[in-house]
N, C-alpha and C. Protein backbone atom coordinates (compact mmCIF):
# COMPACT_ATOMS: atom_id res chain seq x y z
N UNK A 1 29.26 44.05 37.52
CA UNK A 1 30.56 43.49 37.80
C UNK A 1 30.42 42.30 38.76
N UNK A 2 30.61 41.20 38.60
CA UNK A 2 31.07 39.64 39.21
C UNK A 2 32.05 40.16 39.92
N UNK A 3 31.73 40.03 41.30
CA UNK A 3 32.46 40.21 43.00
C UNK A 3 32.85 38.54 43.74
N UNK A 4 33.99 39.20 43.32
CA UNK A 4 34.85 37.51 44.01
C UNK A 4 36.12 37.89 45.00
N UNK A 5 35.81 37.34 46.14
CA UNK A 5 36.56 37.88 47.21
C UNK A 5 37.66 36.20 47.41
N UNK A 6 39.03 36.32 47.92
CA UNK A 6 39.75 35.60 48.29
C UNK A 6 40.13 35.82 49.62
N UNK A 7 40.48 34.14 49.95
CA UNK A 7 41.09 34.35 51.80
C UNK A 7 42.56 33.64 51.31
N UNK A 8 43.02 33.22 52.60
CA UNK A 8 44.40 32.01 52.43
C UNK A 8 43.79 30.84 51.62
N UNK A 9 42.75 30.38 52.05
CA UNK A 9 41.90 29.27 51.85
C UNK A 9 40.75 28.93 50.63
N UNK A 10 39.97 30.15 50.95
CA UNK A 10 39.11 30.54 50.19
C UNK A 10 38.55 31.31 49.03
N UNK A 11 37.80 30.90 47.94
CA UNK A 11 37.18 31.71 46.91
C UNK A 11 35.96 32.33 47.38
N UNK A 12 35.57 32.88 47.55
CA UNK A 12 34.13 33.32 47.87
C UNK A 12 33.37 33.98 46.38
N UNK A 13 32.94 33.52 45.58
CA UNK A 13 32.11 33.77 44.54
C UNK A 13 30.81 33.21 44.36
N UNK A 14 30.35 34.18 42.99
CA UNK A 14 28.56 33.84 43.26
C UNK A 14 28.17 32.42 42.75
N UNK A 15 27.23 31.97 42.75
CA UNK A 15 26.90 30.78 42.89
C UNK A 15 26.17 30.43 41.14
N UNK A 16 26.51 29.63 40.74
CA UNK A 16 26.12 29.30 39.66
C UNK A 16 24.83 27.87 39.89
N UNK A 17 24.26 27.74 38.66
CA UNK A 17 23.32 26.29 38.64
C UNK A 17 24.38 25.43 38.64
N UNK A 18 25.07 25.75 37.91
CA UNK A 18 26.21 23.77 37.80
C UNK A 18 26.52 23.80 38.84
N UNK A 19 26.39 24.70 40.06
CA UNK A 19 27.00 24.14 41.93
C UNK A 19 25.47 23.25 42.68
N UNK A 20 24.58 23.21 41.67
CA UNK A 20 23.15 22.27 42.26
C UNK A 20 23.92 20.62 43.28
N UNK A 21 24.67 20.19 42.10
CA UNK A 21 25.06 19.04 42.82
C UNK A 21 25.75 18.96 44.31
N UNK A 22 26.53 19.84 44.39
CA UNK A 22 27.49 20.62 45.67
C UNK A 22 26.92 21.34 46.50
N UNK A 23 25.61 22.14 46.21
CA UNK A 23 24.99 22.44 47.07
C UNK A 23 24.16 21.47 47.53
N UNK A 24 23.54 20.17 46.98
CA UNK A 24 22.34 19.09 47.54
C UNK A 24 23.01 18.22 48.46
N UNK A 25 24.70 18.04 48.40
CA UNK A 25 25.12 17.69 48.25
C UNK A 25 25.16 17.47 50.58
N UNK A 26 25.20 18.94 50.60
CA UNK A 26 25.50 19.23 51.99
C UNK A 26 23.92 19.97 52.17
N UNK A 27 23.66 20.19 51.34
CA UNK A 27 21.74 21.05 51.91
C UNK A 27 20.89 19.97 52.13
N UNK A 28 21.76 18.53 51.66
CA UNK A 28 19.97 17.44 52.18
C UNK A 28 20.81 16.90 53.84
N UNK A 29 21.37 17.58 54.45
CA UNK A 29 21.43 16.87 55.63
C UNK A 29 20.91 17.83 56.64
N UNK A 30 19.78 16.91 57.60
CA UNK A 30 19.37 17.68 58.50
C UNK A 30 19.85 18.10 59.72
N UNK A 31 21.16 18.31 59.64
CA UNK A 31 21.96 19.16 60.43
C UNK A 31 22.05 20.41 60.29
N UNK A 32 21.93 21.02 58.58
CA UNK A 32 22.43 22.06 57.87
C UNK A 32 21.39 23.40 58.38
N UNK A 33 20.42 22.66 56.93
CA UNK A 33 19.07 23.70 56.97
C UNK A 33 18.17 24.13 58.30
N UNK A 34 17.95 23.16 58.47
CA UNK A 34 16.89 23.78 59.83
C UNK A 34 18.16 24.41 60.88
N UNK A 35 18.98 24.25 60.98
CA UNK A 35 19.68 25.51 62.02
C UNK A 35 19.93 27.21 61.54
N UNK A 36 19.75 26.74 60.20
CA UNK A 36 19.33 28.24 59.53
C UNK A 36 18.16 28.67 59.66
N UNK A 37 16.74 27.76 59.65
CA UNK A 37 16.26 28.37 59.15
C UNK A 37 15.02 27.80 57.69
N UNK A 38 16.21 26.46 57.04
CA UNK A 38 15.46 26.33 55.84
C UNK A 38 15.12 24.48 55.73
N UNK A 39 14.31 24.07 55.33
CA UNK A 39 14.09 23.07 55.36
C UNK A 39 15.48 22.19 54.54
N UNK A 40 16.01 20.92 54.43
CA UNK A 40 16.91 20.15 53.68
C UNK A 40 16.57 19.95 52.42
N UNK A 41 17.22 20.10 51.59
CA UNK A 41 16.74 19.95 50.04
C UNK A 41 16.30 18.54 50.44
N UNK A 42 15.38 18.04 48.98
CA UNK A 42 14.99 16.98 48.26
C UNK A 42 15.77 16.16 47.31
N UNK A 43 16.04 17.30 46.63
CA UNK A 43 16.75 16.79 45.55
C UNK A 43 17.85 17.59 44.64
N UNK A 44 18.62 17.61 44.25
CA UNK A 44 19.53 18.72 43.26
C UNK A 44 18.69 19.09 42.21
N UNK A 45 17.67 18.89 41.96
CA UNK A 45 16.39 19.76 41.16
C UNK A 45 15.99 21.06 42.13
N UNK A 46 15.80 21.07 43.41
CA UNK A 46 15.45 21.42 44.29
C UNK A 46 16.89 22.77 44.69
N UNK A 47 17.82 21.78 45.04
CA UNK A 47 18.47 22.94 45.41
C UNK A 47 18.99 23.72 43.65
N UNK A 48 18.93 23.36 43.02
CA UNK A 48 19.09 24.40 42.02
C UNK A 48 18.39 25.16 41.84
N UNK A 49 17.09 25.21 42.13
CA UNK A 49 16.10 26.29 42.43
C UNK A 49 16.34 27.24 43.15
N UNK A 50 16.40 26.96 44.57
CA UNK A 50 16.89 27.59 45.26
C UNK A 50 18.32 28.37 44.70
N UNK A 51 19.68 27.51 43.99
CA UNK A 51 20.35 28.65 43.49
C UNK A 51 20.28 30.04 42.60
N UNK A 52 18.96 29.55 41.78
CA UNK A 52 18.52 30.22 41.17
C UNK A 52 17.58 31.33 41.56
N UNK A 53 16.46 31.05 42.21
CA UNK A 53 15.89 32.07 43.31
C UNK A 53 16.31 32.75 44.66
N UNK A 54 17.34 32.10 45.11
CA UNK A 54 17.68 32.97 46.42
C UNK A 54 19.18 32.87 46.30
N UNK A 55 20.10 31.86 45.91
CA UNK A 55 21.93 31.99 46.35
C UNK A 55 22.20 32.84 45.35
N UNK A 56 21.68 33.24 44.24
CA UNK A 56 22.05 33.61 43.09
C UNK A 56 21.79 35.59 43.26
N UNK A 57 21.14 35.61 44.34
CA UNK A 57 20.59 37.30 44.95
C UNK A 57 22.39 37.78 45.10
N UNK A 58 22.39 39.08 44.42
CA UNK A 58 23.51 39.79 44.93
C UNK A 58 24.11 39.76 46.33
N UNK A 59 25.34 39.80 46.28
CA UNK A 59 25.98 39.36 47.94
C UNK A 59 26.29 38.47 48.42
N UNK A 60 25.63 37.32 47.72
CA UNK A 60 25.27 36.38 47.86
C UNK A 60 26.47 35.36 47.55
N UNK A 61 27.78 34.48 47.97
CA UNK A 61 28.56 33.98 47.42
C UNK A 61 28.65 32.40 47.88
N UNK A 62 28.77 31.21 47.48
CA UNK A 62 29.43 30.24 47.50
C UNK A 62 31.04 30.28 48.00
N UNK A 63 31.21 29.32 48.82
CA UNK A 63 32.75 29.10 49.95
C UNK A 63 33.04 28.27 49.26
N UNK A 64 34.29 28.69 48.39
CA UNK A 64 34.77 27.63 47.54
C UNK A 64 36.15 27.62 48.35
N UNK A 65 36.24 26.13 48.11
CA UNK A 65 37.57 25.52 48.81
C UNK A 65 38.64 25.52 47.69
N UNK A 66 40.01 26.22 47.61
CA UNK A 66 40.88 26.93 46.76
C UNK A 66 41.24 25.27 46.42
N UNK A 67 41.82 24.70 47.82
CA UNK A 67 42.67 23.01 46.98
C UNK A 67 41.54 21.97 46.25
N UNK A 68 40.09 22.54 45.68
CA UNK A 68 39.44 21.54 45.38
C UNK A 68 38.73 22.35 43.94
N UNK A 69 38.63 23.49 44.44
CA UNK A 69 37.73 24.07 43.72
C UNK A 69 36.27 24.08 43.72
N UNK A 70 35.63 23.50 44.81
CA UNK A 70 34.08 23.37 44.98
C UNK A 70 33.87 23.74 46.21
N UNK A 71 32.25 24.28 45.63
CA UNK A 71 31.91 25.09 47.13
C UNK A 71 31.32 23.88 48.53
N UNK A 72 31.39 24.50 49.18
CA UNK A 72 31.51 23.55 50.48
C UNK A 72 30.43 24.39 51.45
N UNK A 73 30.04 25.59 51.13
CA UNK A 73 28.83 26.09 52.12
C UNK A 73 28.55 27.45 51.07
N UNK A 74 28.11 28.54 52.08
CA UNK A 74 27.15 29.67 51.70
C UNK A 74 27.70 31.10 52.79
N UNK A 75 28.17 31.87 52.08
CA UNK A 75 27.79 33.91 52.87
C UNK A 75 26.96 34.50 52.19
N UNK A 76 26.44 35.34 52.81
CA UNK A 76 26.26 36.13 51.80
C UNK A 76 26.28 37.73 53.38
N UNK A 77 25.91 38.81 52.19
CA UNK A 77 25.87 39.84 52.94
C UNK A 77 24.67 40.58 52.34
N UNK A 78 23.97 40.91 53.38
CA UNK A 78 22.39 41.18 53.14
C UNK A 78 21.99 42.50 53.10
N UNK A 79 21.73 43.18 52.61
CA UNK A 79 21.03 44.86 53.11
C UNK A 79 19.81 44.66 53.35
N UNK A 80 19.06 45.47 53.94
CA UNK A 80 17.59 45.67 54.25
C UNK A 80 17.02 44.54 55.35
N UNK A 81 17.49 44.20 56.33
CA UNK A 81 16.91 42.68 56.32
C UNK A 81 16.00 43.74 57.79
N UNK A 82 15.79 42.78 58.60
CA UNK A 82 14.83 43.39 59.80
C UNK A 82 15.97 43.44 60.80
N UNK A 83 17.44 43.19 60.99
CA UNK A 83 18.26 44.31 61.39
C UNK A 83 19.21 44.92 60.98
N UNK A 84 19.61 45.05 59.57
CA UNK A 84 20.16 45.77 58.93
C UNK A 84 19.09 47.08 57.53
N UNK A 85 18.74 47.83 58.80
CA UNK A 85 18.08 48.84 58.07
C UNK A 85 18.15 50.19 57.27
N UNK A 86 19.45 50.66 57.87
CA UNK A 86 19.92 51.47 57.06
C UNK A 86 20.75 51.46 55.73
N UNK A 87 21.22 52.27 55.13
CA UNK A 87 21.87 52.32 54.12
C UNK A 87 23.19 51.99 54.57
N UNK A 88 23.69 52.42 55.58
CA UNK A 88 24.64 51.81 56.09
C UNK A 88 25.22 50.74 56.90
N UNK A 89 24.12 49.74 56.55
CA UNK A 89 24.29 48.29 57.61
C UNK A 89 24.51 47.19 56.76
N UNK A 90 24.25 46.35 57.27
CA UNK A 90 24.54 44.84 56.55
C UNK A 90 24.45 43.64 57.69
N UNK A 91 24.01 42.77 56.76
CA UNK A 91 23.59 41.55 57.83
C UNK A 91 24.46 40.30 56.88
N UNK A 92 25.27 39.66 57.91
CA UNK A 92 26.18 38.13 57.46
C UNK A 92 25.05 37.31 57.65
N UNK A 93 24.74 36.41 56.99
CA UNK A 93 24.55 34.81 57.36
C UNK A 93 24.76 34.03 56.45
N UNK A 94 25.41 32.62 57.12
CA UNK A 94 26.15 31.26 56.11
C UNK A 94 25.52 30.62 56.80
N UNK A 95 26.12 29.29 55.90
CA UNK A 95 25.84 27.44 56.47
C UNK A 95 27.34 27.42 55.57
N UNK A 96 27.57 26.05 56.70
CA UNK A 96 28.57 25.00 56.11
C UNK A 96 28.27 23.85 55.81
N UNK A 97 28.72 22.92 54.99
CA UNK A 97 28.96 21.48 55.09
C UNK A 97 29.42 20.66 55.79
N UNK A 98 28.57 19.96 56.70
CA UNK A 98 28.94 18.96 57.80
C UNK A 98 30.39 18.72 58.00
N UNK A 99 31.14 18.49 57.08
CA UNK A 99 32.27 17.29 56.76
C UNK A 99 32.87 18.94 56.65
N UNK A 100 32.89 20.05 56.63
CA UNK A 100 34.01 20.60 56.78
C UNK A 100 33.93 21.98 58.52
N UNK A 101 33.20 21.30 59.32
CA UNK A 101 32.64 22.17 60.08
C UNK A 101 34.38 21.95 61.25
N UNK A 102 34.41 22.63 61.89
CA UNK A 102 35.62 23.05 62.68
C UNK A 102 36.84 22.72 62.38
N UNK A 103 36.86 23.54 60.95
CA UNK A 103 38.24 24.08 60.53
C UNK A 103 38.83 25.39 60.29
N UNK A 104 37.50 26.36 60.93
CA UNK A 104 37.82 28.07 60.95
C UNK A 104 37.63 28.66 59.55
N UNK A 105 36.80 27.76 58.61
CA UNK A 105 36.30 28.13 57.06
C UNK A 105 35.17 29.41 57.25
N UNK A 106 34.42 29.04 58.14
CA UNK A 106 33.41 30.14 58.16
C UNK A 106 33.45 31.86 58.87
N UNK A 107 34.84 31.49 59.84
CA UNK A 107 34.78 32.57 60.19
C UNK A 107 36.14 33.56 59.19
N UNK A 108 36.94 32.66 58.72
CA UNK A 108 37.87 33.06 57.42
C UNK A 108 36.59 34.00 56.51
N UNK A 109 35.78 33.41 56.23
CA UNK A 109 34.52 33.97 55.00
C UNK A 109 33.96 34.98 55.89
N UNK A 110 33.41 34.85 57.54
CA UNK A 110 32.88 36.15 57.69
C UNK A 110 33.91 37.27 57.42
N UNK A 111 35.18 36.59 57.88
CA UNK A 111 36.22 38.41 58.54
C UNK A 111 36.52 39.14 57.12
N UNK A 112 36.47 38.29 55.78
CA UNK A 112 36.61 38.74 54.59
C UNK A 112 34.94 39.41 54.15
N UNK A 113 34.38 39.13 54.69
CA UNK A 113 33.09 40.19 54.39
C UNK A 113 32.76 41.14 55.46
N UNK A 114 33.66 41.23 56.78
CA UNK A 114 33.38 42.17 57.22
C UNK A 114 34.23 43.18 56.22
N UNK A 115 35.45 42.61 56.31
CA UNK A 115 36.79 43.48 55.74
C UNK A 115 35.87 43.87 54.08
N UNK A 116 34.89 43.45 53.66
CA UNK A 116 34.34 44.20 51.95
C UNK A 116 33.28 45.03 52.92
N UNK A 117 32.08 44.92 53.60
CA UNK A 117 31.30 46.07 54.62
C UNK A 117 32.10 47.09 54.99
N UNK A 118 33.00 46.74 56.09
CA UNK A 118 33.45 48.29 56.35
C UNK A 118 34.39 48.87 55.60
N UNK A 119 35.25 48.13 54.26
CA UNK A 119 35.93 49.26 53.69
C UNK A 119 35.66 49.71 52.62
N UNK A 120 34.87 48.69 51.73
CA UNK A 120 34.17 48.78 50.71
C UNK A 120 32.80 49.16 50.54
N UNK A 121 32.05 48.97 51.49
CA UNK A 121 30.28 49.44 50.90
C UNK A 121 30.16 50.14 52.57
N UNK A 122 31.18 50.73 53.06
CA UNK A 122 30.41 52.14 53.77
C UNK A 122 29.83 51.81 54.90
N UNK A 123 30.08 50.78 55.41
CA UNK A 123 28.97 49.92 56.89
C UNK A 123 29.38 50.62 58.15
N UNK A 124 28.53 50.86 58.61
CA UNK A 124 29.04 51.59 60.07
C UNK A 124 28.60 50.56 61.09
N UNK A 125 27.86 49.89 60.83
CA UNK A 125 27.61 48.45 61.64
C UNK A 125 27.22 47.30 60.87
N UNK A 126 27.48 45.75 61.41
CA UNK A 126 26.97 44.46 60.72
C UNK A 126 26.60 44.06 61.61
N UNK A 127 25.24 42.99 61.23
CA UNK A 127 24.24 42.00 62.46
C UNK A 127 24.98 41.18 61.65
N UNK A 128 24.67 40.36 62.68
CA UNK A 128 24.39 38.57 62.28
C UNK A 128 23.67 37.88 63.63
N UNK A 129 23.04 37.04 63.10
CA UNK A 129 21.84 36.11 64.10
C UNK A 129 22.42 34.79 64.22
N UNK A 130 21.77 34.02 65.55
CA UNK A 130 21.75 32.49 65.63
C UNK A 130 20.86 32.25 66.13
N UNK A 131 19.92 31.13 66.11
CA UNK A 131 19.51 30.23 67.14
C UNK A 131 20.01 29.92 68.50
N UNK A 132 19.21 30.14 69.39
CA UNK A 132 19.97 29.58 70.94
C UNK A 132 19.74 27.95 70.33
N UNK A 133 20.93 27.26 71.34
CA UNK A 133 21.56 26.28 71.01
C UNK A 133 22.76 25.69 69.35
N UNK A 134 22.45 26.51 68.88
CA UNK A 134 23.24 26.64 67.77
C UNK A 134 24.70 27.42 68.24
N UNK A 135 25.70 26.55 69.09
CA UNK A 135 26.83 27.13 69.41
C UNK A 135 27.73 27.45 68.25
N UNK A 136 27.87 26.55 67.74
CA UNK A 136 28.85 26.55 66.36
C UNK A 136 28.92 28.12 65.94
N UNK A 137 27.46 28.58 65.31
CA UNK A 137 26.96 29.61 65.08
C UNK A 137 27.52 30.99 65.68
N UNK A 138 27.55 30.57 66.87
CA UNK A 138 27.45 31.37 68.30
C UNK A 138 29.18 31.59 68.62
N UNK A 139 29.67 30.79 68.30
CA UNK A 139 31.25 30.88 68.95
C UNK A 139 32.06 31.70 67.23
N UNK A 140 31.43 31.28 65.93
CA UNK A 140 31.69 31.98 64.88
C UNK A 140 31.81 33.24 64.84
N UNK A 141 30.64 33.67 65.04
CA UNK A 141 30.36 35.47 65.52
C UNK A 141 31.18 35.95 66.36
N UNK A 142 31.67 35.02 67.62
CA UNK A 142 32.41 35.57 68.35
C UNK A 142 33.74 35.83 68.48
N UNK A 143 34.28 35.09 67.56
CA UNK A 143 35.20 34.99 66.81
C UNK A 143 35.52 35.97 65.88
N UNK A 144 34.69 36.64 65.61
CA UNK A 144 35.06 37.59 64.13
C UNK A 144 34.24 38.92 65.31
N UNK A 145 34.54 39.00 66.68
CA UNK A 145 34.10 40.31 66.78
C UNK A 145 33.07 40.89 67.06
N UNK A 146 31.88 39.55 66.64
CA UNK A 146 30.68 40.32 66.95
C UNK A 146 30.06 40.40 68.11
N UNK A 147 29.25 41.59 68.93
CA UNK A 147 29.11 41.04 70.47
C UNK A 147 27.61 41.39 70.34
N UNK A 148 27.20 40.89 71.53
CA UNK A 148 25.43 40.45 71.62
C UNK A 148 24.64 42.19 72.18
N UNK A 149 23.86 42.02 71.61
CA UNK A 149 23.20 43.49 70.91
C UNK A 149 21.58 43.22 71.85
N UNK A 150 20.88 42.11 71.26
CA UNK A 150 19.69 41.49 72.24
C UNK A 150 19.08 40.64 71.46
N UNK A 151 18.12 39.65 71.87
CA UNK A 151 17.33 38.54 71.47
C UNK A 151 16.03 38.60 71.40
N UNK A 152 15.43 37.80 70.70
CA UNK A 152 13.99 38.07 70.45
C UNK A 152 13.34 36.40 70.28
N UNK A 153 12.72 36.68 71.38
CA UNK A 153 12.22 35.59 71.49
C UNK A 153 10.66 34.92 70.88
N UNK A 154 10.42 33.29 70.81
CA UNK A 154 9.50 32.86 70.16
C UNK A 154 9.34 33.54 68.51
N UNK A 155 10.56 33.58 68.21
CA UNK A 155 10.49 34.23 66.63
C UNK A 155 10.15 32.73 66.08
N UNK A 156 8.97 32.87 65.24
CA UNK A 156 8.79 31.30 64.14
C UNK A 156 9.43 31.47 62.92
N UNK A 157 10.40 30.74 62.46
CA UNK A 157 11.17 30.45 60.98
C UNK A 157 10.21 30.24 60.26
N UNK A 158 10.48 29.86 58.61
CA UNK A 158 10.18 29.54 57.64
C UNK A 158 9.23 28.03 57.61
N UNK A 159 10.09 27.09 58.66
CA UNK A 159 9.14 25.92 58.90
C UNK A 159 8.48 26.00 59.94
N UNK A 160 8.12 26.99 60.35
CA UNK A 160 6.68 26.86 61.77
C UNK A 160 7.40 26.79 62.95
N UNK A 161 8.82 26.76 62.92
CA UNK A 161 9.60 26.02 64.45
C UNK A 161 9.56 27.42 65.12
N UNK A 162 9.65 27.53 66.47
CA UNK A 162 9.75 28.55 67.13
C UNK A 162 10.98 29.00 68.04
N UNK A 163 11.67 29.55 68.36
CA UNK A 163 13.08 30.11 68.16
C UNK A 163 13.66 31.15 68.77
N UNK A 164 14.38 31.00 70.19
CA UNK A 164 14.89 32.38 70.61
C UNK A 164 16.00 33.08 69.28
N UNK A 165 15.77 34.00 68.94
CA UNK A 165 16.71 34.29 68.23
C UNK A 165 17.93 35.47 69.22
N UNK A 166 19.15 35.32 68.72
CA UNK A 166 20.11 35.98 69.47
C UNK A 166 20.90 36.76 68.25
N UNK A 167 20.96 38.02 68.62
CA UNK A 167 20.90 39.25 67.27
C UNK A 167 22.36 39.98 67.68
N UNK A 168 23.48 39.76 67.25
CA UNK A 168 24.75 40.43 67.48
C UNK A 168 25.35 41.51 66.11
N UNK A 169 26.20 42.09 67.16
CA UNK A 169 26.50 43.84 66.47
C UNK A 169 28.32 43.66 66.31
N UNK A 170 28.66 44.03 64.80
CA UNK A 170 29.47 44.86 65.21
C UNK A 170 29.82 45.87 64.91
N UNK A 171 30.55 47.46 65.08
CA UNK A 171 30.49 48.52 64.64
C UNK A 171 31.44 48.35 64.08
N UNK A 172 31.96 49.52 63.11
CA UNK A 172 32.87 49.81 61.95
C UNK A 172 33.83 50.18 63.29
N UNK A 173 33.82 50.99 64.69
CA UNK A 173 35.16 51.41 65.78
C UNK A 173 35.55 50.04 66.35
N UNK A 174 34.41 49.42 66.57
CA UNK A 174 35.05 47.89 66.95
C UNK A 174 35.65 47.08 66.13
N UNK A 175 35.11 46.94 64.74
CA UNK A 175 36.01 46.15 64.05
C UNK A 175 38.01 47.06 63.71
N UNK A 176 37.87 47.96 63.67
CA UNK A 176 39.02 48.84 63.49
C UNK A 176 39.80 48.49 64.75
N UNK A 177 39.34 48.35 66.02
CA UNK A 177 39.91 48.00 67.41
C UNK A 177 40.55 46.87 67.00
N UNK A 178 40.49 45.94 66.48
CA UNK A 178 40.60 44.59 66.27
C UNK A 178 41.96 44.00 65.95
């Protein structure tokens, strides 16, 4: 079954190859990727790969903008990761598109995937991570609830960079507090 979640704003569905252009679109600027994590695409050959090998993984959805119809960033919701280990956890992480960054798009997309974790797939807690200095990141999470759990430092990413990472919690009683 194809899982498509709606906000006021937003489509949140899975990501197809014909979104290559829309994803290169905002993945070749080096603002995006490396604060995640991933190097900037090359080319829309490139990021269609990538849709195809990793956006295209279950959970996994494209932030489609309702008045346009095209996606504009990335959620997804993760099981198994190195802090979502149980059967009952889950781990958030997105990117946005430069050109739509502080308009409250990303944390609209987290609170609608907390709201599918804890009522729908059973979560008794969700992580999500940032980079120190990655405020954007940092004020998102905080925003939707999540509070700081602990950090781990000199973690190296995908490109060799090295990285306090800062690891936040929230429980299924805290989000219900809310």
């Amino acid at each position: 079954m194809i899982m498509v979640m709606e906000t006021e704003r937003l489509i949140l569905r899975p990501w197809t190859e014909a979104d290559a252009e829309d994803v290169y679109r905002y993945a070749k600027d080096p603002e995006i990727g490396p604060a995640a994590g991933w190097k900037p695409h090359e080319s829309v050959e490139e990021s269609r790969a990538v849709i195809r090998d990793i956006l295209s993984a279950e959970g996994t959805y494209a932030v489609v903008l309702k008045e346009t119809g095209l996606p504009v960033g990335s959620i997804g919701i993760m099981r198994n990761t190195d802090h979502a280990k149980g059967e009952d956890t889950a781990e958030i992480g997105y990117w946005l598109g430069k050109p739509y960054w502080g308009r409250g798009l990303i944390p609209e997309a987290v609170r609608e995937c907390l709201r599918r974790c804890f009522a729908e797939l059973n979560c008794s807690e969700v992580w999500c991570c940032y980079y120190a200095g990655n405020e954007k990141s940092r004020r998102v999470q905080e925003k939707c609830g999540f509070r700081y759990h602990h950090k781990i430092e000199n973690c190296v990413n995908s490109l060799g960079v090295c990285h306090t990472v800062y690891v936040n919690r929230i429980t299924k009683a805290e989000y219900e507090e809310r």
